[in-house]
Protein backbone atom coordinates (compact mmCIF):
# COMPACT_ATOMS: atom_id res chain seq x y z
CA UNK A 1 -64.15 -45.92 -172.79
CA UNK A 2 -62.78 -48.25 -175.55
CA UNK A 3 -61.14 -46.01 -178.46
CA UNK A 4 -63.38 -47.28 -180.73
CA UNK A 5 -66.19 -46.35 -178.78
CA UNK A 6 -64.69 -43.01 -177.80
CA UNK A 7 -64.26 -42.41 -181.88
CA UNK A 8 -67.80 -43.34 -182.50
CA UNK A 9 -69.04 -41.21 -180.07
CA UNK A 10 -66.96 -38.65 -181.54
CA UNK A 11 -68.69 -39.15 -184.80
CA UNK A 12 -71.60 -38.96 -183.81
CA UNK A 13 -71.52 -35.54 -181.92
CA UNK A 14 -69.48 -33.82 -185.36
CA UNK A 15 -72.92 -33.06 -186.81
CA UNK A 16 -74.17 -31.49 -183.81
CA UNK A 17 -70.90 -29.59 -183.26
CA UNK A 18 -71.10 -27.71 -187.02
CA UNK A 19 -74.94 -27.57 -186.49
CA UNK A 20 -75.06 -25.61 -182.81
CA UNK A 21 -71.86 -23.11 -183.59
CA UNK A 22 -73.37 -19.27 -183.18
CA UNK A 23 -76.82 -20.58 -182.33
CA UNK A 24 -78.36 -19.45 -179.32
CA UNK A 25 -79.84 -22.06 -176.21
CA UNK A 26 -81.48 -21.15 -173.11
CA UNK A 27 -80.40 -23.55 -169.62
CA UNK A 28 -82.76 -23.14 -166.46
CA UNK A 29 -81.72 -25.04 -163.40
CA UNK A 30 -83.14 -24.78 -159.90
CA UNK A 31 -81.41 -23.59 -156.99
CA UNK A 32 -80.93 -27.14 -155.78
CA UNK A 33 -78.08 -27.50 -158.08
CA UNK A 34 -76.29 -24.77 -157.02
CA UNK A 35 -77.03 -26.24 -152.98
CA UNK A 36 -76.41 -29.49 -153.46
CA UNK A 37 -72.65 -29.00 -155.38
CA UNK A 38 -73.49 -29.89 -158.55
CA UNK A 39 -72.95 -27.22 -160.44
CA UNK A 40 -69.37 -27.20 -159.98
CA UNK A 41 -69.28 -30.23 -162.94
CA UNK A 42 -71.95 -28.32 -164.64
CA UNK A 43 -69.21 -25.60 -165.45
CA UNK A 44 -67.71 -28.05 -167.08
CA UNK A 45 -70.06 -28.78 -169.55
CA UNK A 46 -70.81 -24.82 -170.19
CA UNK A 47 -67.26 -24.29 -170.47
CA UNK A 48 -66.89 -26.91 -173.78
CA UNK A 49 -70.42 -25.45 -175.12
CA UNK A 50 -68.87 -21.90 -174.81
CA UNK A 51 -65.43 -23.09 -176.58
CA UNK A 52 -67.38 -24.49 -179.56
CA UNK A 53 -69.12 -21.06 -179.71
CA UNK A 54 -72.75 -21.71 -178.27
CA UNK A 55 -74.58 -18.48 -177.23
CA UNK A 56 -76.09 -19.51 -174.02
CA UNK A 57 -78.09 -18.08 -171.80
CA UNK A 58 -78.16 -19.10 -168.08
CA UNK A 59 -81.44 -19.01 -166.11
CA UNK A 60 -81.43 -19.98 -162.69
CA UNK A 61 -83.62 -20.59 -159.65
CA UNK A 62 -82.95 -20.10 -155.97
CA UNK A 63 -86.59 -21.83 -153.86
CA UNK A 64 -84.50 -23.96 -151.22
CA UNK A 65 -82.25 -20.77 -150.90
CA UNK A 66 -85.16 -18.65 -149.96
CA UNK A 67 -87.05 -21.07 -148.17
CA UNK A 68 -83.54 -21.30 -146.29
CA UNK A 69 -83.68 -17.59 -144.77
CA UNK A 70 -87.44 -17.94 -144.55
CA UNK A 71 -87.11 -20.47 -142.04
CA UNK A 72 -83.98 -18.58 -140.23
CA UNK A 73 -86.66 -15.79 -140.21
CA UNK A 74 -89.74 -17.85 -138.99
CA UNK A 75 -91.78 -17.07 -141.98
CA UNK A 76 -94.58 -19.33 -142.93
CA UNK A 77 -94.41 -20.65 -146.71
CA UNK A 78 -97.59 -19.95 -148.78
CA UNK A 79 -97.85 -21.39 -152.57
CA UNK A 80 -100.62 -21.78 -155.00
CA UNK A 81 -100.81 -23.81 -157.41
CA UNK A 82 -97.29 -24.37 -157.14
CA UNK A 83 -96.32 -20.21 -157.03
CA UNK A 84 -94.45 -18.88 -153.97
CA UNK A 85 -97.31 -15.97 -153.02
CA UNK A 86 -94.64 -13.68 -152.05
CA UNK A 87 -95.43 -10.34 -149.26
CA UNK A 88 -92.76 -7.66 -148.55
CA UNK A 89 -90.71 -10.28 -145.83
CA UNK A 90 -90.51 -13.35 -148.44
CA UNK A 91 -89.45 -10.65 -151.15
CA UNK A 92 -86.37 -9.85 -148.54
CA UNK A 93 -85.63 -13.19 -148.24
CA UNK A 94 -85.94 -13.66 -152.52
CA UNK A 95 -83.60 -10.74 -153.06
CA UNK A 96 -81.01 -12.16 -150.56
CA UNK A 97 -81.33 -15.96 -152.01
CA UNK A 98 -81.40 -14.68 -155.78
CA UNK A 99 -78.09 -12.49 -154.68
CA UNK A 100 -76.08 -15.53 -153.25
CA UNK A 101 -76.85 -17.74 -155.45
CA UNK A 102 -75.71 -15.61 -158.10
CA UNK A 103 -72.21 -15.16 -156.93
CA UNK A 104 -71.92 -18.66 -155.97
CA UNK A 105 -72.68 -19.88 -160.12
CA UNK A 106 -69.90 -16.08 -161.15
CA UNK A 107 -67.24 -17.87 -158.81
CA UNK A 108 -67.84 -21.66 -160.45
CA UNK A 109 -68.05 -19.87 -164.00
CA UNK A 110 -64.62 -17.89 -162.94
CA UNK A 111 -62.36 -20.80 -162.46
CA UNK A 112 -60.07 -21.45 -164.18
CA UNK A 113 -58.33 -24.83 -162.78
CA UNK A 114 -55.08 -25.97 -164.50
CA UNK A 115 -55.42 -29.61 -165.60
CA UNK A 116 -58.92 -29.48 -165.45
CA UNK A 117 -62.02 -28.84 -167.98
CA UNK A 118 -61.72 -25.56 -167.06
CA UNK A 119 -58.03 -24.90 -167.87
CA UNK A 120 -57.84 -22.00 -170.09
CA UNK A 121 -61.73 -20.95 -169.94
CA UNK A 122 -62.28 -17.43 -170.28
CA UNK A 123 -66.39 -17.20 -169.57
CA UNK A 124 -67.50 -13.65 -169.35
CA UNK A 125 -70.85 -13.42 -167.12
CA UNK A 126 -73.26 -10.71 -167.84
CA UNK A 127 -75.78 -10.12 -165.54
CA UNK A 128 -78.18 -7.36 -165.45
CA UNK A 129 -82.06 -5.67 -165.53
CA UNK A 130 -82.87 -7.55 -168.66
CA UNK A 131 -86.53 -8.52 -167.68
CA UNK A 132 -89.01 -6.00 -166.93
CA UNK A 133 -92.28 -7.39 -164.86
CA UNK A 134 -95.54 -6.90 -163.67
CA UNK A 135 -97.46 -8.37 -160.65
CA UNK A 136 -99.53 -11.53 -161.30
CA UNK A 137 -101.94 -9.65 -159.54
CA UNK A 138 -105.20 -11.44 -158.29
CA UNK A 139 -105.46 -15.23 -158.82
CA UNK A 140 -108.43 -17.33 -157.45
CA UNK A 141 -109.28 -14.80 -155.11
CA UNK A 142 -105.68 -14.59 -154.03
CA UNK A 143 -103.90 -11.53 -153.82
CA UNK A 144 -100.75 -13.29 -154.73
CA UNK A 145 -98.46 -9.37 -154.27
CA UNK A 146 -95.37 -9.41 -155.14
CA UNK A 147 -94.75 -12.41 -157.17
CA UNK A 148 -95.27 -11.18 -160.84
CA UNK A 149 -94.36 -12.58 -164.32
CA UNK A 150 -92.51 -11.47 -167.47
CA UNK A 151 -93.87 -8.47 -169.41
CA UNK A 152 -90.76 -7.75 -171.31
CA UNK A 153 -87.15 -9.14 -172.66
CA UNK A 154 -84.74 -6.72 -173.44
CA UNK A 155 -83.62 -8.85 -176.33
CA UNK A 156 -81.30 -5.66 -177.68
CA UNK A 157 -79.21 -6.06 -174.58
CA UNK A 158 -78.75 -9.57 -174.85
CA UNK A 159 -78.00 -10.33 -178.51
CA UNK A 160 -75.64 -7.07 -177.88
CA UNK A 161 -73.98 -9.54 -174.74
CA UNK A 162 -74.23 -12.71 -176.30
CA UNK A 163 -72.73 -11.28 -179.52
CA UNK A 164 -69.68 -9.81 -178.01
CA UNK A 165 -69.62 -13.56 -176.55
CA UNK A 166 -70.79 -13.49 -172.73
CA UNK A 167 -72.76 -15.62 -171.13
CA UNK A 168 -76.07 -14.51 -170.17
CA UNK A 169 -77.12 -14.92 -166.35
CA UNK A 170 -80.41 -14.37 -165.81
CA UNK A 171 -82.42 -14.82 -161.89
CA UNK A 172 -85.44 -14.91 -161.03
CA UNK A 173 -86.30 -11.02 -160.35
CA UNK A 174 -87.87 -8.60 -162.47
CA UNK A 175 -88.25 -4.81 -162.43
CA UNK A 176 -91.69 -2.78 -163.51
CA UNK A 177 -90.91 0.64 -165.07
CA UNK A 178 -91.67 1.93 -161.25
CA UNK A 179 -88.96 0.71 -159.92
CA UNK A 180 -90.99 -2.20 -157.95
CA UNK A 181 -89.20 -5.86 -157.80
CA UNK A 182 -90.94 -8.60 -158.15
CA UNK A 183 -90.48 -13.09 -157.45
CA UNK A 184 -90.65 -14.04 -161.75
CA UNK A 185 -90.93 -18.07 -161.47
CA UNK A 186 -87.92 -19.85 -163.00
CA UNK A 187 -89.91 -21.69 -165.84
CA UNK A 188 -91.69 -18.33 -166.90
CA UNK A 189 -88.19 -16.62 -167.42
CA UNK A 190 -86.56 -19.36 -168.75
CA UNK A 191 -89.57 -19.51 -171.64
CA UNK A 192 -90.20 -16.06 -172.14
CA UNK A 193 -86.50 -15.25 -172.64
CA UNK A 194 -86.51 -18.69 -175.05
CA UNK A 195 -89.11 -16.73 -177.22
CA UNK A 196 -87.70 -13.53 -177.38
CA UNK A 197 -84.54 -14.24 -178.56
CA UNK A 198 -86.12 -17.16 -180.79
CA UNK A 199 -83.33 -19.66 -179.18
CA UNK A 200 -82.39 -23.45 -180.94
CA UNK A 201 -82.94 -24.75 -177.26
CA UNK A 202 -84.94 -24.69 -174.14
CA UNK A 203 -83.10 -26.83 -171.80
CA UNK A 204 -84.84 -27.62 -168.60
CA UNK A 205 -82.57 -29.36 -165.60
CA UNK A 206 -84.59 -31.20 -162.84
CA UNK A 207 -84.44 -33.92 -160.53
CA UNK A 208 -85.84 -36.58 -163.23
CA UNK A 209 -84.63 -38.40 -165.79
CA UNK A 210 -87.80 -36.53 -168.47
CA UNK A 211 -91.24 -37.46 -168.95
CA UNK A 212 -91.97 -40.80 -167.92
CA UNK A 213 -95.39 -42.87 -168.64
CA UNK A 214 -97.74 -44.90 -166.02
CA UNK A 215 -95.63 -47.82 -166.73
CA UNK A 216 -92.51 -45.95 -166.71
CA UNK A 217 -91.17 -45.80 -169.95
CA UNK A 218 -89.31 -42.52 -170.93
CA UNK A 219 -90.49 -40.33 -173.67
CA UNK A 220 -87.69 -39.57 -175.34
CA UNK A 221 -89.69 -37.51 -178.41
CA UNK A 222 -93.15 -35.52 -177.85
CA UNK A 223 -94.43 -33.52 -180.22
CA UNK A 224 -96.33 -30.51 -178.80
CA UNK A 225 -99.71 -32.14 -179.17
CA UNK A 226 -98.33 -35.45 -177.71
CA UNK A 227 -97.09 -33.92 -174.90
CA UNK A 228 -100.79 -32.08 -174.09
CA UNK A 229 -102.36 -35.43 -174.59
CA UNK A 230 -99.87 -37.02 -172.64
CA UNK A 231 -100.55 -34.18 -169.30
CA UNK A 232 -104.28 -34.40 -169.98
CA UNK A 233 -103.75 -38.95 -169.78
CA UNK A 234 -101.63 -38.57 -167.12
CA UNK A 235 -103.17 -35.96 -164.30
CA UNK A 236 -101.23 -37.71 -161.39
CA UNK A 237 -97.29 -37.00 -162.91
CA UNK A 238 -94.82 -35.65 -160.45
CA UNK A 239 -94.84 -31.99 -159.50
CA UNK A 240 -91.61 -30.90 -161.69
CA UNK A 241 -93.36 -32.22 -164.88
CA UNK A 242 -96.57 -30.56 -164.64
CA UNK A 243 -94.85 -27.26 -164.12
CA UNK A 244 -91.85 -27.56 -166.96
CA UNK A 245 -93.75 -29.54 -169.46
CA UNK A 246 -96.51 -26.58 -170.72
CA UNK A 247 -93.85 -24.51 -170.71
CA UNK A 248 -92.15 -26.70 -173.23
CA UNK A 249 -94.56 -27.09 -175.11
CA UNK A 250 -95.27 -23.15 -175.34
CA UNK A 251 -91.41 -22.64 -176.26
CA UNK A 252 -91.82 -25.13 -178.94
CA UNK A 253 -95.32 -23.31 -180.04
CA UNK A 254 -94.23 -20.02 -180.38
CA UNK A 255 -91.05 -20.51 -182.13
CA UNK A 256 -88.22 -22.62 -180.37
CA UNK A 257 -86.89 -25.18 -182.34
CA UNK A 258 -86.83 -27.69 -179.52
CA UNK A 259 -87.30 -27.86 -175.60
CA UNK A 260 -85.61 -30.84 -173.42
CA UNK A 261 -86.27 -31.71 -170.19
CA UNK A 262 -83.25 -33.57 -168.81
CA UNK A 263 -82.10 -34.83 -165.26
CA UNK A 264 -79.59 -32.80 -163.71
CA UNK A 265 -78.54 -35.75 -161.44
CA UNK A 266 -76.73 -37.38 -164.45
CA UNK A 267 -73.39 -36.07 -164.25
CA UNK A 268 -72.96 -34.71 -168.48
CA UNK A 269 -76.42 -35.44 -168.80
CA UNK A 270 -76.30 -32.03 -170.58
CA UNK A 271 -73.89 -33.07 -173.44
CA UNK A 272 -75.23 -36.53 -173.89
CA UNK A 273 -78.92 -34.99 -174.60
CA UNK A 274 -77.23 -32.63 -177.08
CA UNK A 275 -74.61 -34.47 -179.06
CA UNK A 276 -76.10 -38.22 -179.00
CA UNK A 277 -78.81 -39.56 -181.20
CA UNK A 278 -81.20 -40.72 -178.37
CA UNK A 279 -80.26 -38.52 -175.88
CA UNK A 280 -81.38 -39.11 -172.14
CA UNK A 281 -84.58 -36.81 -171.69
CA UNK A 282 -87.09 -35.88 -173.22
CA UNK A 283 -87.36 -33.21 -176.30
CA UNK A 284 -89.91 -31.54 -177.10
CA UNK A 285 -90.96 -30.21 -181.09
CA UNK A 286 -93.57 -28.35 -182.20
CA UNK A 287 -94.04 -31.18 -185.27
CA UNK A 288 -92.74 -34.44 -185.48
CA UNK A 289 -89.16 -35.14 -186.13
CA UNK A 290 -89.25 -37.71 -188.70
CA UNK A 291 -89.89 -36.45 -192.59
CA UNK A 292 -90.06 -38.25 -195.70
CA UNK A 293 -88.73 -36.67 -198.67
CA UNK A 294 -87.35 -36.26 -202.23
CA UNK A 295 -83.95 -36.72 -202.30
CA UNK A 296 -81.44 -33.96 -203.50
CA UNK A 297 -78.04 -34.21 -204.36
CA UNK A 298 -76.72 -32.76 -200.95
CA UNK A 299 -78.29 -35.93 -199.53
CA UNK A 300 -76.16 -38.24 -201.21
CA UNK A 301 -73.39 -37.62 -198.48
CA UNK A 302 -75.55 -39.24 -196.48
CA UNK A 303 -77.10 -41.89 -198.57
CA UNK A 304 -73.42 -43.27 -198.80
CA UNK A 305 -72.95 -43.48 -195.46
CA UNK A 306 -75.88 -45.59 -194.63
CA UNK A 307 -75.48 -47.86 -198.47
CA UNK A 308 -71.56 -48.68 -198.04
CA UNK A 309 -71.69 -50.88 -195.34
CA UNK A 310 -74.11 -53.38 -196.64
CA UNK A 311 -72.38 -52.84 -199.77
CA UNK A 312 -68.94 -54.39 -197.95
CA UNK A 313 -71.38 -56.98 -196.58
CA UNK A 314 -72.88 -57.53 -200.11
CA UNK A 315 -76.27 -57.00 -199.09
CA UNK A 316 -76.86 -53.96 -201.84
CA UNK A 317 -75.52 -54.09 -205.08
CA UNK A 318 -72.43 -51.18 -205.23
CA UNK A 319 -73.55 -48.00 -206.83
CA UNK A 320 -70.99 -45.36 -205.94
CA UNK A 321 -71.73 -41.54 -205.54
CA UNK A 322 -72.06 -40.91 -209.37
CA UNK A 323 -74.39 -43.18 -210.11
CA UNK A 324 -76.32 -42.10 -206.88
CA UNK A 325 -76.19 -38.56 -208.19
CA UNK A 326 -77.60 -39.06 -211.91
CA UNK A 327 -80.42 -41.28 -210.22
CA UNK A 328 -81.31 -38.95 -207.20
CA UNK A 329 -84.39 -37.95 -208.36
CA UNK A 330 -85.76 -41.42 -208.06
CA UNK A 331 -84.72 -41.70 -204.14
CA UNK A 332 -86.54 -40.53 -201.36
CA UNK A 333 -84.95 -39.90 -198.04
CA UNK A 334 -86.54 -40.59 -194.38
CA UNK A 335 -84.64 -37.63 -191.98
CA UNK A 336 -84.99 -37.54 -188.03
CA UNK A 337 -83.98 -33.86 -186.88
CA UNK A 338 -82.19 -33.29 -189.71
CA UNK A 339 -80.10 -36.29 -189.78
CA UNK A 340 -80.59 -38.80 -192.52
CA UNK A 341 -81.79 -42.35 -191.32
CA UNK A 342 -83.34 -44.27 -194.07
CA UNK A 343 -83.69 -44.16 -198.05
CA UNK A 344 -85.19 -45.93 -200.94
CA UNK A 345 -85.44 -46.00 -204.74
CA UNK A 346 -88.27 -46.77 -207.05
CA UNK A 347 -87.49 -47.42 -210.89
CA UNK A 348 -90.85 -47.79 -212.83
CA UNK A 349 -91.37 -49.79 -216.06
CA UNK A 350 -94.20 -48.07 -217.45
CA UNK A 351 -94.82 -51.05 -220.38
CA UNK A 352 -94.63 -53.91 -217.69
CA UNK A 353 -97.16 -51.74 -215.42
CA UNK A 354 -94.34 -52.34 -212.67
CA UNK A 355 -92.02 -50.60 -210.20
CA UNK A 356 -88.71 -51.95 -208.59
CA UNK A 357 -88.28 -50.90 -205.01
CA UNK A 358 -84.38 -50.70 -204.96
CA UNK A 359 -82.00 -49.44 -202.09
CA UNK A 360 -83.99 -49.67 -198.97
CA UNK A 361 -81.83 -49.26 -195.93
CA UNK A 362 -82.17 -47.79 -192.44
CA UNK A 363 -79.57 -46.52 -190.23
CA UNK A 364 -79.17 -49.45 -187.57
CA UNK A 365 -80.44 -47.17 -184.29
CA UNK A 366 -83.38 -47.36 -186.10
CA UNK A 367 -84.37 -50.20 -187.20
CA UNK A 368 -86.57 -51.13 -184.07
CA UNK A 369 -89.67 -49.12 -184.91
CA UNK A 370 -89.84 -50.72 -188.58
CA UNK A 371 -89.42 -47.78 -190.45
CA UNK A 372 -88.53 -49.89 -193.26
CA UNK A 373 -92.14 -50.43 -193.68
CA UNK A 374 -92.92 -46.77 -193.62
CA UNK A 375 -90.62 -46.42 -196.33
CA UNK A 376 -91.96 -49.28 -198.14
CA UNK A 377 -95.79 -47.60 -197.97
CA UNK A 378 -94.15 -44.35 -199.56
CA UNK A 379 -92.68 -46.37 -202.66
CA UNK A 380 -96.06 -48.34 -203.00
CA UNK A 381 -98.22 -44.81 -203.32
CA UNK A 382 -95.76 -43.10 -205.62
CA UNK A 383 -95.94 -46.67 -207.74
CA UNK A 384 -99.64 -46.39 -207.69
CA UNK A 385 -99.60 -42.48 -208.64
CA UNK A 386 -97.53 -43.45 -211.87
CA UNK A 387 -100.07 -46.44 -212.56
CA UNK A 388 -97.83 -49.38 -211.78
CA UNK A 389 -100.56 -52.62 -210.79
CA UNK A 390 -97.17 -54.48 -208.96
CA UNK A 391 -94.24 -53.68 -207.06
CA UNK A 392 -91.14 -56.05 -207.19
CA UNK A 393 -87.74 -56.27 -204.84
CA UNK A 394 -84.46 -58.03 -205.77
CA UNK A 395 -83.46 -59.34 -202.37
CA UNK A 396 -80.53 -61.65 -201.76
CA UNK A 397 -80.91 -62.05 -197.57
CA UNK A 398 -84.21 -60.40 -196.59
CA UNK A 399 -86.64 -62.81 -197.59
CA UNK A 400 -88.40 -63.14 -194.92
CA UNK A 401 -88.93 -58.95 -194.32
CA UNK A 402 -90.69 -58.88 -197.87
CA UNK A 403 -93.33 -62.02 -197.30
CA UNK A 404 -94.14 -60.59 -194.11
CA UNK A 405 -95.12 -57.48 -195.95
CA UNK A 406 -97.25 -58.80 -198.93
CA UNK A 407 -94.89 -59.66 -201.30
CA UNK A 408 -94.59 -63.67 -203.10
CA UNK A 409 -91.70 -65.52 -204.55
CA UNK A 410 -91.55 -65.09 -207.91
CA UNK A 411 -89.38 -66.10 -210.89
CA UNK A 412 -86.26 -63.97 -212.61
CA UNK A 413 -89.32 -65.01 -216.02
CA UNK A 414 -91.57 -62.78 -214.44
CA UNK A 415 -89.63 -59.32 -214.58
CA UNK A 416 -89.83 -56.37 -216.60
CA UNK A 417 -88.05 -57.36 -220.21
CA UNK A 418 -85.67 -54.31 -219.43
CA UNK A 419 -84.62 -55.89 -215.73
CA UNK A 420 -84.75 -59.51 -216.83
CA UNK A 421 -81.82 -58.60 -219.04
CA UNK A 422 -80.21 -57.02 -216.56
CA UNK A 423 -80.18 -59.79 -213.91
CA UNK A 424 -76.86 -60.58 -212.32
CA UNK A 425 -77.21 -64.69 -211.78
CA UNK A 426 -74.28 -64.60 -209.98
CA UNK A 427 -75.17 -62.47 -207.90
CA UNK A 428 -78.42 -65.10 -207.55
CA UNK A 429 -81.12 -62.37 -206.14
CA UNK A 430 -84.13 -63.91 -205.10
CA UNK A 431 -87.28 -62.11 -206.81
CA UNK A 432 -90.55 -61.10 -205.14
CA UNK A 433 -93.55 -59.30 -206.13
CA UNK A 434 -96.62 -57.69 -204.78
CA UNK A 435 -99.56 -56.43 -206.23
CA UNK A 436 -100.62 -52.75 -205.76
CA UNK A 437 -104.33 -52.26 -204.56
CA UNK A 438 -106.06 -49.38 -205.56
């Protein structure tokens, strides 16, 4: 990596970093990671989210472990609809699988390697009988035993854990108040623990890159509804999808801020869905991530950082943080998760009947999807709410953008009395106007 490249990245992630300190996220990863060695680089990545004081919570599978011993055993493999149906043998063989697998991640989370990411790391693992379960009983006909699902979180015991700064390991058994033991399915504890303890993230780790369409584009963003639409469109997606994806989108529902599914094959996959704008999975929300608002004066942090640079290119006339402060309440801000990506001004000249669209700007990663246009539609309706009949732009290299849009050539004659006097001809700005329908 380039050092600039390794600064912007840096950057980039500083939001997240202040954002994700003390909050609480939930990771669920099949036993295939743990088998197939990559979990040791994993530890990596829950070492640095530990150090920058992440709560996390570690939920983990163990299905090619069990099937494992089931085979060493002879024991025939029964699932429906895509549950282990689990008798008193396969229970054995769960119990031993869950057990090994959970030393194997307490030895990986134990090291502590000189000159390596996981010099100096000091992760406590808490493990316990957090869960409490009950059999899934009947299903279809099937007497599916002792597979069950969650009943209960012991949320008290966690937050008391994750407080005192552990991390949270959490199989999948569970334990009914008689003493039984039942096979909990990895996606069901993973959610339910999500929900009680009301975490920032879901993370899901499987063996693909996230939800991809019929023509195999990834969906990066889904909002809950889009992501039932997209499961009802799309009955023939693979296996791991149909099985993590409701579960998502019942995190999301019942008060998670945001599931992910993201590919575990990627080696810091993890941190690059986290701390990077487009991530490399899919996330989940329960409404869509993109808001258009009044602007407030802790905005204008922002604002500047998206205005200055095509002030130093001379695309936007300079207007400095004061002047950006006294005039906030005629900007309006378009925010992605939080993050500020576009804004625009309107300044109306109630005698002339017209409005000046001033300061529209969107932050380069996002200038593909023309959001430029949705903020343009926002400044025409609150023209047309104040009773402006035309909308005009001052514009000295986007020409082309505004005609596109509706908007004609005009002359400097043809402005507001107040703006015509105002006109820089220096500066040479080329004037367009377009009329406001009602």
């Amino acid at each position: 990596m380039q050092p600039d490249d390794f600064v912007q990245w840096f950057r980039q992630a500083a939001p997240y970093i202040h954002a994700f300190r003390g909050k609480t996220f939930v990771i669920a990863l099949g036993g295939e990671v743990v088998r197939d060695g990559r979990f040791f680089t994993l530890t990596h990545d829950i070492n640095l989210l530990t150090s920058l004081g992440v709560r996390l919570v570690l939920v983990h599978g163990a299905r090619p472990q069990i099937e494992t011993r089931m085979e060493e055993r002879g024991l025939d493999v029964h699932y429906h609809k895509g549950v282990r149906v689990t008798d008193a043998n396969t229970l054995e063989c769960v119990i031993q699988a869950v057990g090994q697998v959970r030393v194997d991640i307490e030895s990986l989370l134990s090291m502590g390697l000189a000159n390596s990411p996981m010099a100096n790391a000091h992760i406590r693992v808490s493990a316990g009988n957090f869960i409490t379960a009950q059999p899934m009983g009947v299903r279809d006909g099937l007497d599916l035993l002792y597979t069950g699902e969650v009943r209960k979180i012991d949320t008290t015991a966690l937050n008391y854990r994750l407080e005192d700064g552990e991390l949270v390991l959490l199989s999948t058994l569970g334990y009914s108040p008689t003493g039984e033991v039942f096979n909990l399915t990895l996606e069901d504890v993973a959610t339910s623990a999500a929900i009680a303890l009301r975490a920032t993230k879901l993370l899901f780790l499987f063996g693909h890159e996230g939800v991809v369409d019929q023509r195999g584009n990834l969906q990066t963003e889904l909002t809950a509804l889009e992501a039932e639409e997209f499961l009802s469109a799309n009955p023939n997606v693979n296996e791991d999808v149909r099985l993590y994806l409701p579960q998502a989108i019942r995190a999301v529902r019942r008060g998670v801020a945001r599931a992910h599914l993201v590919s575990h094959n990627v080696d810091g996959g993890l941190l690059m869905e986290l701390f990077s704008h487009e991530g490399i999975g899919t996330m989940i929300s329960r409404e869509t991530l993109e808001t258009m608002r009044q602007a407030v004066i802790d905005d204008v942090g922002g604002m500047l950082q998206l205005i200055e640079p095509l002030e130093e290119q001379g695309v936007l006339v300079k207007r400095g943080r004061e002047l950006l402060e006294r005039e906030i309440n005629r900007y309006s801000v378009l925010e992605h998760d939080g993050k500020i990506i576009g804004c625009v001004a309107i300044h109306p000249f109630p005698d002339s009947k017209m409005a000046e669209m001033a300061c529209l700007v969107v932050h380069p990663d996002y200038r593909d999807e023309d959001r430029g246009a949705v903020l343009l539609r926002h400044v025409e309706l609150q023209a047309r709410s104040q009773g402006m009949e035309s909308l005009f732009a001052l514009t000295t290299r986007t020409s082309h953008w505004f005609v596109e849009r509706g908007f004609t050539q005009a002359t400097v004659d043809e402005l507001p009395i107040e703006k015509k006097n105002l006109y820089n001809y220096q500066r040479r700005s080329k004037v367009f106007i377009k009329p406001l329908k009602n």
